[in-house]
Each structure stands twice: as C-alpha cells, then as structure tokens.
Protein backbone atom coordinates (compact mmCIF):
# COMPACT_ATOMS: atom_id res chain seq x y z
CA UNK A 1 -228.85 122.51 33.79
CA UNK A 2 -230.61 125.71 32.57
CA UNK A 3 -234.42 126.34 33.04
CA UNK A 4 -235.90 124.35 29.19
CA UNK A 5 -237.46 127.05 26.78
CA UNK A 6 -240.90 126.95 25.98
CA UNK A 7 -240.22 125.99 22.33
CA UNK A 8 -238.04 122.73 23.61
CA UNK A 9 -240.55 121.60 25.98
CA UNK A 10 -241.87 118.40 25.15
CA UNK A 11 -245.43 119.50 26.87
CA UNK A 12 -245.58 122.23 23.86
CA UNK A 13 -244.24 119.81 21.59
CA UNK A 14 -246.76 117.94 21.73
CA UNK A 15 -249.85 120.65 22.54
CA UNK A 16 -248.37 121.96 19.30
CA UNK A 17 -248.04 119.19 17.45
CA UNK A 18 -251.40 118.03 18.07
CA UNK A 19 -253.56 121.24 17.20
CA UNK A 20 -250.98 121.35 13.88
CA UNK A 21 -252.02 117.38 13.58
CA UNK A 22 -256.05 118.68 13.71
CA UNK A 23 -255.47 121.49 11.46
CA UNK A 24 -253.76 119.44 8.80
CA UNK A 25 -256.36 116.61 8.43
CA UNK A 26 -259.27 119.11 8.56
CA UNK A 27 -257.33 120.90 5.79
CA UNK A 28 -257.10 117.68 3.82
CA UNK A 29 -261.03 116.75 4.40
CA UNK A 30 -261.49 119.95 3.22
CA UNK A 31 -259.37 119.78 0.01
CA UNK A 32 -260.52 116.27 -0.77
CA UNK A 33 -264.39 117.81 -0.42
CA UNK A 34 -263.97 120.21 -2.60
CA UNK A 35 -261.92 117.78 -5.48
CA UNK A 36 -264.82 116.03 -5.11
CA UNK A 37 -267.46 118.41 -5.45
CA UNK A 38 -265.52 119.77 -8.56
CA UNK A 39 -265.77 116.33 -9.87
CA UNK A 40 -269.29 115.75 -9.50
CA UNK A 41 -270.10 118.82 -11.19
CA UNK A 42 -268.48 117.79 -14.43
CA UNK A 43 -270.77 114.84 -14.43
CA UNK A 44 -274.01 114.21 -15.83
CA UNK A 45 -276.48 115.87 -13.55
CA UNK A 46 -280.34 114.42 -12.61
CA UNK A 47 -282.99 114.58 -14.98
CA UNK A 48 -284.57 118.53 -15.16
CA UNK A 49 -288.23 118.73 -14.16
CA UNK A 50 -288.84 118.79 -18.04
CA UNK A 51 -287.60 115.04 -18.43
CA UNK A 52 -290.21 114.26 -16.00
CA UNK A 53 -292.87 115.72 -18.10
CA UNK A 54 -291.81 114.51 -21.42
CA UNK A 55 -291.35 111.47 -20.10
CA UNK A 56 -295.20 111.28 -18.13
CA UNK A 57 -296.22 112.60 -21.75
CA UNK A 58 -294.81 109.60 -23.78
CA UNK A 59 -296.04 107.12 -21.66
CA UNK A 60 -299.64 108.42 -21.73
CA UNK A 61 -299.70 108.33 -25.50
CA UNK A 62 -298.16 105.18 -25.44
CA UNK A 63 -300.92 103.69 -23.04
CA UNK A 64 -303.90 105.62 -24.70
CA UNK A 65 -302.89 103.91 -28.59
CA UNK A 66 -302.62 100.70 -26.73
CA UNK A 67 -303.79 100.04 -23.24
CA UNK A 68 -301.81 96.97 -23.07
CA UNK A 69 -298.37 98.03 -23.98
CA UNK A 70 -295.86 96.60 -22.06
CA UNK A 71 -294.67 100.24 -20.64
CA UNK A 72 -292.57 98.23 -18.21
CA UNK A 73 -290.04 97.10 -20.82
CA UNK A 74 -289.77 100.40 -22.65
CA UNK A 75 -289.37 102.19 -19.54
CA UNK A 76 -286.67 100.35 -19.06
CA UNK A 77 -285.03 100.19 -22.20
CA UNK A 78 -285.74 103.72 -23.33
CA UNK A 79 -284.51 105.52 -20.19
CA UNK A 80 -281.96 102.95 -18.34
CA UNK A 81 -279.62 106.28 -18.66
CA UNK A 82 -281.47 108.57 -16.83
CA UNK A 83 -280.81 107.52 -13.29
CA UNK A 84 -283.76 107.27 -10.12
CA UNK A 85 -286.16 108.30 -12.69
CA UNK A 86 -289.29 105.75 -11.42
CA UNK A 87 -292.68 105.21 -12.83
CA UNK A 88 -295.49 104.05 -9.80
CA UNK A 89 -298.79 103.10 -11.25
CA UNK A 90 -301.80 103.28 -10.37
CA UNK A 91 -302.34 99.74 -9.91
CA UNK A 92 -299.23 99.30 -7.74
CA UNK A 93 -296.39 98.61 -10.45
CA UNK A 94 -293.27 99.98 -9.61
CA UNK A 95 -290.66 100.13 -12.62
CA UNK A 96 -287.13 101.83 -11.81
CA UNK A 97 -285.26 103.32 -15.30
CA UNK A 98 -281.88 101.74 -13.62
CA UNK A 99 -283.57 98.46 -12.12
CA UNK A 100 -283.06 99.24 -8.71
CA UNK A 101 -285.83 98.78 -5.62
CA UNK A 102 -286.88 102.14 -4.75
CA UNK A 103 -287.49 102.17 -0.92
CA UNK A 104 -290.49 101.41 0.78
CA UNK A 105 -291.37 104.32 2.15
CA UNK A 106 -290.70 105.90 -0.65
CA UNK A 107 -293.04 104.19 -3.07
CA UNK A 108 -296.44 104.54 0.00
CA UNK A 109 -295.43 108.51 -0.32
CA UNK A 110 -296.01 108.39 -3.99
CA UNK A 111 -299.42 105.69 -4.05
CA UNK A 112 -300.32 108.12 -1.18
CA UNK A 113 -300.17 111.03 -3.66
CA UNK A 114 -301.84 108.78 -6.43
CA UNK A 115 -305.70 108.91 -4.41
CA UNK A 116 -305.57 112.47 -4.56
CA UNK A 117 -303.92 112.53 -8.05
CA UNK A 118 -306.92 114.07 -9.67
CA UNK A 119 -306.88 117.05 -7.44
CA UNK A 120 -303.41 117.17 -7.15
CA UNK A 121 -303.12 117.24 -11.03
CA UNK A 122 -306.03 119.45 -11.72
CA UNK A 123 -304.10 120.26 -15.35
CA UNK A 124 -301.38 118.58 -17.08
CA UNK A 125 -298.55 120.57 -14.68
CA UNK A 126 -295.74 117.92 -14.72
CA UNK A 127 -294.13 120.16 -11.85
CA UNK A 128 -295.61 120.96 -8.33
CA UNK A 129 -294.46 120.73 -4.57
CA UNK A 130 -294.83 117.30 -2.92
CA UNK A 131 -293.50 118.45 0.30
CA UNK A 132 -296.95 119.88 0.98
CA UNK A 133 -298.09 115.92 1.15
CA UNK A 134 -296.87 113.14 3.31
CA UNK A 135 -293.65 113.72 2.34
CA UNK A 136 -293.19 116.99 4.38
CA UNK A 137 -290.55 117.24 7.38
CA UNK A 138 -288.67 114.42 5.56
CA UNK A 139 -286.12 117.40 4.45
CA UNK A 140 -285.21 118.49 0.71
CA UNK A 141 -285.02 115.73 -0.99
CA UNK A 142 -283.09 113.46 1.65
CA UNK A 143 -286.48 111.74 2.82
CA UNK A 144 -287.52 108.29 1.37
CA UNK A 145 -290.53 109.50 0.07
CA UNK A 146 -291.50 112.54 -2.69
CA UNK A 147 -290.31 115.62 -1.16
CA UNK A 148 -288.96 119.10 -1.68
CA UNK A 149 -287.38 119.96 -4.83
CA UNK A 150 -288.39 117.02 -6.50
CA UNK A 151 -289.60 117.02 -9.96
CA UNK A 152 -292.98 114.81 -10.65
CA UNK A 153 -295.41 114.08 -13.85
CA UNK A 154 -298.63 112.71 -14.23
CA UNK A 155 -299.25 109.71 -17.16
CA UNK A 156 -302.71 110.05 -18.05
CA UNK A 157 -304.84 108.04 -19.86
CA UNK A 158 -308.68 108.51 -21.04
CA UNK A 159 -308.27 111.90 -18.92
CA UNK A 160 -307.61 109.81 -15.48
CA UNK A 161 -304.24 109.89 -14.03
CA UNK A 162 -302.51 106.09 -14.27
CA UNK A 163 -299.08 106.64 -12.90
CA UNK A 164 -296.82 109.54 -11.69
CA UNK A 165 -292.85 109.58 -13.36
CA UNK A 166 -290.90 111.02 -10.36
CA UNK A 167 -287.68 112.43 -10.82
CA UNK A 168 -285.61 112.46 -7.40
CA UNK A 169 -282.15 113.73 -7.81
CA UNK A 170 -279.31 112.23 -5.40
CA UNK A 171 -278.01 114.50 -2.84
CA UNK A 172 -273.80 116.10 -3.13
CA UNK A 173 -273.35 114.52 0.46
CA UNK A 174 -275.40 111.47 -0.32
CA UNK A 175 -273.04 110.75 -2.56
CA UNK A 176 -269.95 111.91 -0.71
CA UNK A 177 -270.62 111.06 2.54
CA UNK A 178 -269.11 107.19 2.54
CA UNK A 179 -266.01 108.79 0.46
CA UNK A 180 -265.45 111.46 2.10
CA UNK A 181 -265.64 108.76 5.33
CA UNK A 182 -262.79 106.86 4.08
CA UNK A 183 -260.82 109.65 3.22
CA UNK A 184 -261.10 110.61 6.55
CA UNK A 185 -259.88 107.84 8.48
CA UNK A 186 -257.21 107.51 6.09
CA UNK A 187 -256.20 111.06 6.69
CA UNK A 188 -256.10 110.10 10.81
CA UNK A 189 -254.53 107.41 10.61
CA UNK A 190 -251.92 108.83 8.23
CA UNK A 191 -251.48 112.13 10.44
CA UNK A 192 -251.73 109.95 14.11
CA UNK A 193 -248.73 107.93 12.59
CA UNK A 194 -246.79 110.57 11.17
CA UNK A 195 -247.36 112.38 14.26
CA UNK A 196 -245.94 109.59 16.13
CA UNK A 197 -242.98 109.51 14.51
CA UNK A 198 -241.96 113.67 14.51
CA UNK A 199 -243.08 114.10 17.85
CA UNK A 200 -242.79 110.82 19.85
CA UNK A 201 -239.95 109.16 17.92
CA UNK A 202 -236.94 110.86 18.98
CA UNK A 203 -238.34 111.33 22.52
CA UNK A 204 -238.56 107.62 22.35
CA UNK A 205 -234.81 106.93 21.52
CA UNK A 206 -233.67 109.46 23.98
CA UNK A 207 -235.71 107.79 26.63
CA UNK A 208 -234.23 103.81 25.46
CA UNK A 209 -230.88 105.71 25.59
CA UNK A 210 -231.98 106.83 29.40
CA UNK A 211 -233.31 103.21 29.87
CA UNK A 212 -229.87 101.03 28.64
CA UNK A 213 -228.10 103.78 30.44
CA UNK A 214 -229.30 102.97 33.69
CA UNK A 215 -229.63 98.94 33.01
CA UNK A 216 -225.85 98.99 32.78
CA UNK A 217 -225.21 101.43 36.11
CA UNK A 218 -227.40 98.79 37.42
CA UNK A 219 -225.10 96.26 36.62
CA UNK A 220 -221.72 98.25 37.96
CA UNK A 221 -221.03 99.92 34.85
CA UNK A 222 -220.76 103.24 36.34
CA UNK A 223 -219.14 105.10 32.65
CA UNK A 224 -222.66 104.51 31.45
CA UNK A 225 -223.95 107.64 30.15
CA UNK A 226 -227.61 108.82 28.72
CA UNK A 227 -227.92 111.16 25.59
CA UNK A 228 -228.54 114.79 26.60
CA UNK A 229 -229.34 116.35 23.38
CA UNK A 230 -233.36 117.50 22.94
CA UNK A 231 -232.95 120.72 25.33
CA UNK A 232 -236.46 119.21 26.50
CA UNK A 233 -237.69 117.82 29.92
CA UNK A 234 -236.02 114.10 28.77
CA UNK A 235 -232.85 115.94 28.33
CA UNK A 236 -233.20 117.62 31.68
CA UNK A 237 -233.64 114.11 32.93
CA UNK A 238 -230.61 112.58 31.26
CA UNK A 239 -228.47 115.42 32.18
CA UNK A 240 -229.56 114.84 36.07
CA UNK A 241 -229.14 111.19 35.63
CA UNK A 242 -225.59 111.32 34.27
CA UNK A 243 -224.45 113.56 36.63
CA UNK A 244 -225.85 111.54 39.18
CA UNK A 245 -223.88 108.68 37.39
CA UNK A 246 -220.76 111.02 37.90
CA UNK A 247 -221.16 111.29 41.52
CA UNK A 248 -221.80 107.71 42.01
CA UNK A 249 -218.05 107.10 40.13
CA UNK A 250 -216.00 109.63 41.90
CA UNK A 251 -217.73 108.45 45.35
CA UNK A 252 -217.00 104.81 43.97
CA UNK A 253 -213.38 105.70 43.41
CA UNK A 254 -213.08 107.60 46.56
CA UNK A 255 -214.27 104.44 48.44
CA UNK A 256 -211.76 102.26 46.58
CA UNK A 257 -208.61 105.16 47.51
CA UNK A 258 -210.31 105.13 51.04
CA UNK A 259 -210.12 101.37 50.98
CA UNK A 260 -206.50 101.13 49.39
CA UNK A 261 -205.22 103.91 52.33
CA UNK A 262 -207.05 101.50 54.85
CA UNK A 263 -205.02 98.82 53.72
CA UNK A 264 -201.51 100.86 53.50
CA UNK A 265 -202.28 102.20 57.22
CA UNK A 266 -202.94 98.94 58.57
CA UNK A 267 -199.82 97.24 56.94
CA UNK A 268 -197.54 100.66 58.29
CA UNK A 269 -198.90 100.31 61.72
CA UNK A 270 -198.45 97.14 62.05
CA UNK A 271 -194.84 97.60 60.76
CA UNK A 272 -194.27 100.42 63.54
CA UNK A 273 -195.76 98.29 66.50
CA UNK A 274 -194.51 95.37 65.16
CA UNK A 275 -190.75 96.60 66.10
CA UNK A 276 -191.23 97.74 69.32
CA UNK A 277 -193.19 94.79 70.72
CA UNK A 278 -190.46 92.87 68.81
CA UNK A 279 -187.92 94.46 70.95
CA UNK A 280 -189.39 94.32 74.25
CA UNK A 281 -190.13 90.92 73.89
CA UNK A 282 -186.91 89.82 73.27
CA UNK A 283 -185.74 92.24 76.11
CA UNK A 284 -188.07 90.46 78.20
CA UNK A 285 -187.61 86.68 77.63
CA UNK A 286 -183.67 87.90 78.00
CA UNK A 287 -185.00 88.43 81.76
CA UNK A 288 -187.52 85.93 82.34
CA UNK A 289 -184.46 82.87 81.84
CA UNK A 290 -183.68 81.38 85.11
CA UNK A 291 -180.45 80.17 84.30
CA UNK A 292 -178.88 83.81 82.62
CA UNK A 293 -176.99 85.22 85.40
CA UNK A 294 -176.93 89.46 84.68
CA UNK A 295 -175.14 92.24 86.10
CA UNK A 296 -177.19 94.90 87.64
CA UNK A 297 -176.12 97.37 85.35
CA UNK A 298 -177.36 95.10 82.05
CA UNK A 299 -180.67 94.47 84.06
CA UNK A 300 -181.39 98.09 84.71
CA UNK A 301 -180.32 98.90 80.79
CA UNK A 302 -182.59 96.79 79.45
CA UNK A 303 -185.59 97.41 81.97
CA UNK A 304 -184.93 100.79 80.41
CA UNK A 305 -185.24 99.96 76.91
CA UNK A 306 -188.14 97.89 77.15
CA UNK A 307 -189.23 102.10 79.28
CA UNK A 308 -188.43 103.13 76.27
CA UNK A 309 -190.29 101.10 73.72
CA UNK A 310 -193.09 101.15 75.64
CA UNK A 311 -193.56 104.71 75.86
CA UNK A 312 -192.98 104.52 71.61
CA UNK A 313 -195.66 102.69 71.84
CA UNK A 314 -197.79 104.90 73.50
CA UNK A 315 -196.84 107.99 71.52
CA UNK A 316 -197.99 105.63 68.50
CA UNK A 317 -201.53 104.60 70.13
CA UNK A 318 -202.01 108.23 71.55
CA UNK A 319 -201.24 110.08 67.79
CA UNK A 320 -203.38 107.35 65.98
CA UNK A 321 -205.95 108.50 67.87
CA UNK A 322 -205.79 111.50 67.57
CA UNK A 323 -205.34 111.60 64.01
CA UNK A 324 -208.46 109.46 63.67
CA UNK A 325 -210.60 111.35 65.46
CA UNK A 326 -209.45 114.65 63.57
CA UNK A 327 -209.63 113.03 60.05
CA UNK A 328 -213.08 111.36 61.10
CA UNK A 329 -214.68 114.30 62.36
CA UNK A 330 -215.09 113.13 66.00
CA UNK A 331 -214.09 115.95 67.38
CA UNK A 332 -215.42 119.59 67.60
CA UNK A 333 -213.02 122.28 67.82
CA UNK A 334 -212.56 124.85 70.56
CA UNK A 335 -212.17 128.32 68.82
CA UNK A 336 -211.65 131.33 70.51
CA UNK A 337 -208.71 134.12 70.28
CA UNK A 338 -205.90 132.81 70.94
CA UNK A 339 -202.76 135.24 71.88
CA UNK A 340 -199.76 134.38 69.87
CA UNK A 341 -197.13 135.09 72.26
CA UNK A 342 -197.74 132.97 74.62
CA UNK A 343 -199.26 130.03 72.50
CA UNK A 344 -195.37 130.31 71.00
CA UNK A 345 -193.81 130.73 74.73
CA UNK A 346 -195.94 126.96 75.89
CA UNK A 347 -194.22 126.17 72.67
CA UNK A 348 -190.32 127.35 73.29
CA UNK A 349 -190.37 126.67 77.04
CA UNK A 350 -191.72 122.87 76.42
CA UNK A 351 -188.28 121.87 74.05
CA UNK A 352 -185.81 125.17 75.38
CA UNK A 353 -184.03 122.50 77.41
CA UNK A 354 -183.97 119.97 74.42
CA UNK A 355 -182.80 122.87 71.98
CA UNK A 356 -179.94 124.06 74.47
CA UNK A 357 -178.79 120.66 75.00
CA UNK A 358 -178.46 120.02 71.36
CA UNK A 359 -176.66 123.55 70.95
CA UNK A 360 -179.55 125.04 68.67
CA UNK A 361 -180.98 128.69 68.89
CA UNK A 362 -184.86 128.32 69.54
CA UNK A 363 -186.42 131.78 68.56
CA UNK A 364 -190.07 133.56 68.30
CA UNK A 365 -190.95 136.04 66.05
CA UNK A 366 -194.58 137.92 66.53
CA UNK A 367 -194.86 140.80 63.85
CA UNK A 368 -197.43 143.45 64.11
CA UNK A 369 -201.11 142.89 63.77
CA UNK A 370 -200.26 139.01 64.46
CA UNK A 371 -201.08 138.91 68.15
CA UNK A 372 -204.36 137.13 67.84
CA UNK A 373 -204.74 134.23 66.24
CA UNK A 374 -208.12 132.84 66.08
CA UNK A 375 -208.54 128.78 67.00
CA UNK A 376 -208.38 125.72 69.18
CA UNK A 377 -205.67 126.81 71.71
CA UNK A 378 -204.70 123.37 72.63
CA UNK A 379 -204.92 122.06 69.01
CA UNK A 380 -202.80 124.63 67.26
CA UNK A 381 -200.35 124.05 70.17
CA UNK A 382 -199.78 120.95 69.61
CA UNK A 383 -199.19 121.22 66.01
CA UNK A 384 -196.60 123.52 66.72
CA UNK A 385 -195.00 121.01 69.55
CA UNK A 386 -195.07 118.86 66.80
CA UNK A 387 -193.45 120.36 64.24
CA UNK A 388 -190.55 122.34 66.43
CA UNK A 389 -190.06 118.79 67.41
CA UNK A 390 -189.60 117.99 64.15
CA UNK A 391 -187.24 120.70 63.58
CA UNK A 392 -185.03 119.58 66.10
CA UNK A 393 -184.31 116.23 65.33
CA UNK A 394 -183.38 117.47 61.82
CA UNK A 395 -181.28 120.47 62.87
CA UNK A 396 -177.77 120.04 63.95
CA UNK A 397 -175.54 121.87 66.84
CA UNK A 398 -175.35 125.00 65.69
CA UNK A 399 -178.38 125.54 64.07
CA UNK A 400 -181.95 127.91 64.60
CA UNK A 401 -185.26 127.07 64.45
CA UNK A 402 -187.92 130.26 64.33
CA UNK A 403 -190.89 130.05 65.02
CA UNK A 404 -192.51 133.05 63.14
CA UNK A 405 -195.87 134.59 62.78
CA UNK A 406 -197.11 137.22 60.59
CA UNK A 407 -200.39 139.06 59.18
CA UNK A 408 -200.99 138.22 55.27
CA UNK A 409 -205.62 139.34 54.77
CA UNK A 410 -207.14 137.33 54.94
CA UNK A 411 -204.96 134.94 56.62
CA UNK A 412 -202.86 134.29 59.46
CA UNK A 413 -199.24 132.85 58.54
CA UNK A 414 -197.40 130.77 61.23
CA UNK A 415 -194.21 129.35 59.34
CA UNK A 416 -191.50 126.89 61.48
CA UNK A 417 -188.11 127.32 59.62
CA UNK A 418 -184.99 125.21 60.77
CA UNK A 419 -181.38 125.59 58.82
CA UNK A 420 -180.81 121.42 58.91
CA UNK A 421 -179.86 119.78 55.96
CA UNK A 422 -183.45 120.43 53.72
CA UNK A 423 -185.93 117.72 52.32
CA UNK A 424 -184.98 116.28 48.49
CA UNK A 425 -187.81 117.95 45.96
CA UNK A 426 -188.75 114.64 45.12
CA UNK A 427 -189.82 113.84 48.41
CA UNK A 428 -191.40 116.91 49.68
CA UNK A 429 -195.29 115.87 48.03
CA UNK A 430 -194.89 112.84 50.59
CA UNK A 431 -194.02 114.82 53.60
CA UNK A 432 -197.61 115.11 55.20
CA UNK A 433 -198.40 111.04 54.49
CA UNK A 434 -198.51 108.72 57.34
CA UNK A 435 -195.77 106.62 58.53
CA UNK A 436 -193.24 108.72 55.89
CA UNK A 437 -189.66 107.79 55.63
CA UNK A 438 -189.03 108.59 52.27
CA UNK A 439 -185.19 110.26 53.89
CA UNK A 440 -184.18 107.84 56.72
CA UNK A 441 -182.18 110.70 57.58
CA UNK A 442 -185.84 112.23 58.69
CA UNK A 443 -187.20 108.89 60.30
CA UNK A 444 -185.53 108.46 63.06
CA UNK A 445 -187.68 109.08 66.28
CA UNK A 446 -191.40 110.11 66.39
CA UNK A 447 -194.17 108.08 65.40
CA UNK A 448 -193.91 109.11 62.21
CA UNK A 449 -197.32 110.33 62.19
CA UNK A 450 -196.47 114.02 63.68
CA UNK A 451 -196.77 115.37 59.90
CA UNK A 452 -200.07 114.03 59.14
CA UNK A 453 -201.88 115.27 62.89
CA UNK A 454 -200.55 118.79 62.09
CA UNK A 455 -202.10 118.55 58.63
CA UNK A 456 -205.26 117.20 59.72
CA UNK A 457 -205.40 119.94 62.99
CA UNK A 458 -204.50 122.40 60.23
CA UNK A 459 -207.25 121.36 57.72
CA UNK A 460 -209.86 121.50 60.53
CA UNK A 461 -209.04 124.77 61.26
CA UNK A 462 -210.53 125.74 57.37
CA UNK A 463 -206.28 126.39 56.21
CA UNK A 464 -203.84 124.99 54.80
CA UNK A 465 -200.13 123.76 55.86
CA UNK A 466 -197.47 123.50 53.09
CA UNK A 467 -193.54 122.89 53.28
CA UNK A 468 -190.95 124.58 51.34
CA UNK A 469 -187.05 122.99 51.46
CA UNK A 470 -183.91 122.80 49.83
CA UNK A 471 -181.58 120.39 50.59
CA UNK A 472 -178.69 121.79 52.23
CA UNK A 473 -180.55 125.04 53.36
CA UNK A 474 -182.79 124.52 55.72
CA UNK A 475 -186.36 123.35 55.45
CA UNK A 476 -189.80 125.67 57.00
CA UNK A 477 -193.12 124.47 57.81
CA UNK A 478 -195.88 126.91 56.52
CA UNK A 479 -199.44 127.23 58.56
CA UNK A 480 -202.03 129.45 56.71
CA UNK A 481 -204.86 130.15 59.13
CA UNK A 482 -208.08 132.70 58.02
CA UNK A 483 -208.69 135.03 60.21
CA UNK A 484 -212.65 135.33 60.98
C-alpha cells in the first residue's frame, strides 16, 4: 500500500481537529460574551452619582423635620428599585434599598469613612474618591468595601453628617462571570462530543471491523476480511492485515494440495511396490515347497523374474529418492559449462545398443552457438537418459529419436522428438505427474516416475520442460534452459 497523505493521516486528523475544536468554542465564548454584553446594556443601568445626592438630600430633610422618622421604612419603600443603593448610619444601621446584607467588609469601609466624615465632607459634595481611604488596592469597584468609581452622599442633619447613601454599581463580569461559566462548559462538552464523533467515530468502526476481522481468522475463518477504506494509518493496518489474511489462505490451501498429493503418492507407491513384491512372493513360495518337483529350466526362469522384479524395485526406491530430494530441496546443484556434444554422446552411447536392437535411428543434433550448456552435468544427463528412454519404449522398429539442441536468448533449447504413435491432447497436462498411466500404451516399463525427476531436475535448473504431441505423429520432449 502507498505511503498515507498528510491530509488522511489520522495524527493530522486529529492535531487538526483539535486546534479547529479550540478555535470553535473560544469563538462561541466569544459570541455568547458579547450577546450578553449587548443585553446588559439595554437594561437599566446603576444609579448616577446624582441619585446618590438627591437621595443623601431627602433623607437629611426628612431627619431634620423629624429626628425620629422611621428613614428605615421609606428607604425601603421609596427606592426598592434602585438596586445596591445602601444607607450606613452613623449609629451603625445598615438599610439596603433591595433588602439584601451588604458584606462585612464592606459596611467597616464605609463606618471607617463615617469618623472622618466631617473632613471628608467639608461641603455638601455628594461625589468624591473613596479609593483614597481604606478602600484603596481593593480595585475599581470589585472590592467589598467603598472604592473607585463609586458614587457616595452625605445625610446631614443639624450640620453633622448622620449617614453616607453609597451607590456601588455591579461589575459587566460580576455579572457574567457564572453565565458565561456555564456557557462554557456547555460549549466543551458539546464540542469534546461532537469531536468524538467526526474524528474518532469512524476510526472506531474501522478499527471493530479490524477487531471481528481477526476474532474470526482466529477461529479458522480465513475469508475474513477488515475494511480498508479511510486512506489513514487504520487503513494501512487493515490493508496489511488482510493481505496477511490472504497469505495465510493460499499457504492454508497449499498445505491441504500438499497434503492431498501426500496421500495420492502414498496410495500410487504402494500400488507400484505392491505388484512386484506380489510377484516375487508368489515366485518364491513356488520354490520354497518341498514337495513341487521343477525342471531346471522353470527354476532358473523364475529365479530370473523374481532378478527382475527386484531390480523394478530398486529403480522405484532409487527414483523416489531422487525425486524427493530434488522436489525438497536437499540437494545443491553442480553448475558449471557443460559441453553439449558429449553430454548427448554419454547419452546415445548408453541406449545405441537398445535403439539398434529395436531397429530405431538414435540421432544428435548440436546447432551453432549451442555447444555450451550451462548446469549440473550429471543431472541434466540423466534427464536426458530418462527421457530417450522414454522415447524408445514408445517408438517402434523403424522409427528416430533426435536428440536436438539449439540457441533461442536467452535460453538454451534441448528438445527429444520420437515419431511413435503421439500422446492424446487430453492427456498431455498429466504427462509430468507421478505414477502416470493415463495411455497404458505409455505405462509399460519404468517406474513411472521418469517424467516427474526430469521435471523436477529441469525446474531446479531455473527452466522449464514442456511436451508437444499428436497422436499418430510422433511426440518431443522440450527442455528450456537460461543461459547465465
């Protein structure tokens, strides 16, 4: 699978996602801040320093027509809609125009700033700077106590300051703060969940898809296969886990071909030892009875076919052998350069005698530039052994068999034709298989495994070996070697 872009990796995904997730909810904090704000200013606003005044001049009439007026009560009912507007008197009442508790703190500021109310108030100014008092440091207007930018008037009576009206407006984040708070953690937990879902969610299906996917290969299911979609580092992931999955099945299917051709070549050779030990022991317990009177001549005949079958069986041992230790990679080749005209002169004078005796022409053929063939010397000769052998039992008097080599880049061609009676088309895909005798006509003698140890020599060698036949005109053996 191809190197992931950037903009499918899931690392970016979610780098990305998450400074987009910050962005957004400091966006909405921001928006709902400024609703807000836009709100508040629509609404009734604190009480202007004026109020104050007025309101530190009514009450000192009030109290100077009647000392004993119950100021606490009209206070209350008179400005209940101006909000924090308090009244502290001198002799420690405290009365709140919305009947709340002012704080402590705040109320000892103000009685502090009532002993030095008659140089503090050296004129009926309802407006001055209390920051310059206890109250400073406390910040404008966010301390407990009278501070900065607070508006204050004195209630005097008889000329003597009895009280001080103080004014203290709320602060915009005061009042914001615990909304804007809420707002807040709504927005993250909003955002974290919604990024969740765009950014983990599909991630996490892909991976469950991974997960079931490799429950059931677990189990033996080996068709099991993980969603690859994404183009991201999970995909990567299922892509390398399904074609692991892949390999798993065809190595799973070549163990259960390797398995079924284990069987098959058990069952064949025991069929092929079966009939010469058959044989021989018959042969044998012919001999062995004490009371069967032979002739010489029947003794020595079937001394010699018991010879016989026990050389078969030899051949058979000796070429499953050697086909298992070619097929199973047992044994390392010899290469070298191997001249051609004498590898195919071992080959002619080993069956000459054979050939002439059966009245079929044995011939070589070395073309040009097809004097050196490069390989195991004793290997390819006994491929060809094998299949001029071949070629004779299938050829009849009269016959030729040529043995042929020529120069095709980049390979070497070594082709075995005979003019017998050809192989049926049907057949010819079988021809290389162990044991065949798909044409009895082509059984008879060998071990029947010839074929296959040319095949398998062939095959080691890095080529290939093919056949090519039509019945009734001859049949040739075709050995592709590269050159190096």
């Amino acid at each position: 699978m191809s190197k992931t872009a950037w903009y499918r990796s899931l690392y970016w995904r979610i780098g990305i996602g998450f400074v987009l997730f910050l962005a957004g909810v400091l966006a909405a904090q921001a928006f709902a801040m400024m609703w807000l704000i836009s709100r508040m200013e629509m609404a009734p606003g604190p009480p202007p320093p004026v109020v104050t005044r007025l309101v530190a001049d009514e009450l000192s009439a009030l109290l100077e027509a009647n000392p004993q007026f119950d100021i606490e009560e009209y206070f209350r009912d008179e400005y209940r809609e101006q909000p924090r507007l308090v009244a502290v008197m001198a002799d420690g009442r405290v009365i709140s125009s919305d009947s709340t508790t002012p704080p402590e703190d705040f109320v000892a500021a103000a009685r502090a700033r009532l002993m030095n109310a008659e140089r503090s108030f050296p004129s009926r100014e309802s407006r001055f700077d209390l920051g310059r008092g206890r109250g400073r440091g406390r910040g404008r207007g966010r301390g407990p106590g009278p501070g900065r930018g607070e508006s204050v008037g004195a209630i005097r009576v008889n000329g003597k300051v009895a009280g001080l009206v103080i004014a203290t407006p709320r602060s915009p984040f005061e009042q914001l703060g615990p909304m804007l708070a809420g707002i807040g953690l709504l927005l993250v937990a909003g955002g974290t969940a919604g990024a969740a879902l765009l950014i983990f969610g599909p991630v996490r299906r892909r991976l469950r898809s991974l997960e079931e996917s490799a429950r059931r290969v677990g189990a033996g299911d080996l068709s099991a296969r993980a969603r690859e979609d994404g183009g991201d580092e999970v995909a990567a992931v299922a892509h390398t886990f399904n074609e692991m999955t892949k390999d798993l099945a065809s190595r799973s299917e070549q163990l259960h071909e390797a398995d079924r051709a284990r069987r098959a070549l058990f069952a064949d050779v025991s069929h092929e030892l079966m009939t010469p030990l058959t044989a021989m022991r018959g042969y044998l317990e012919t001999l062995g009875m004490q009371n069967l009177t032979l002739r010489e001549d029947t003794r020595a005949r079937y001394l010699s076919i018991i010879g016989d079958e026990t050389q078969k069986l030899e051949r058979l041992v000796g070429d499953l052998l050697d086909l298992s230790r070619l097929e199973g990679g047992g044994e390392s080749l010899d290469l070298q350069d191997v001249p051609v005209e004498s590898l195919f002169g071992r080959v002619a004078a080993r069956h000459e005698r054979e050939a002439d005796s059966s009245g079929v022409v044995l011939a070589t053929i070395v073309a040009p530039g097809a004097e050196i063939v490069y390989g195991d010397p004793m290997r390819l000769e006994q491929a060809l052994q094998n299949l001029a052998a071949n070629a004779l039992r299938h050829t009849p008097p009269g016959g030729r068999i040529d043995i042929s080599a020529a120069s095709q880049p980049p390979d070497m061609v070594i082709t075995v034709r005979d003019s017998g009676c050809g192989i049926p088309p049907e057949h010819l895909p079988f021809v290389f298989d162990r044991f065949y005798k798909a044409d009895p006509s082509r059984g008879a003698g060998g071990s029947g495994l010839g074929l296959s140890i040319v095949k398998a020599i062939v095959e080691k060698h890095g080529g290939t070996a093919t056949v090519e036949s039509e019945p009734g005109r001859g049949t040739a053996f075709v050995i592709r070697l590269p050159n190096p």
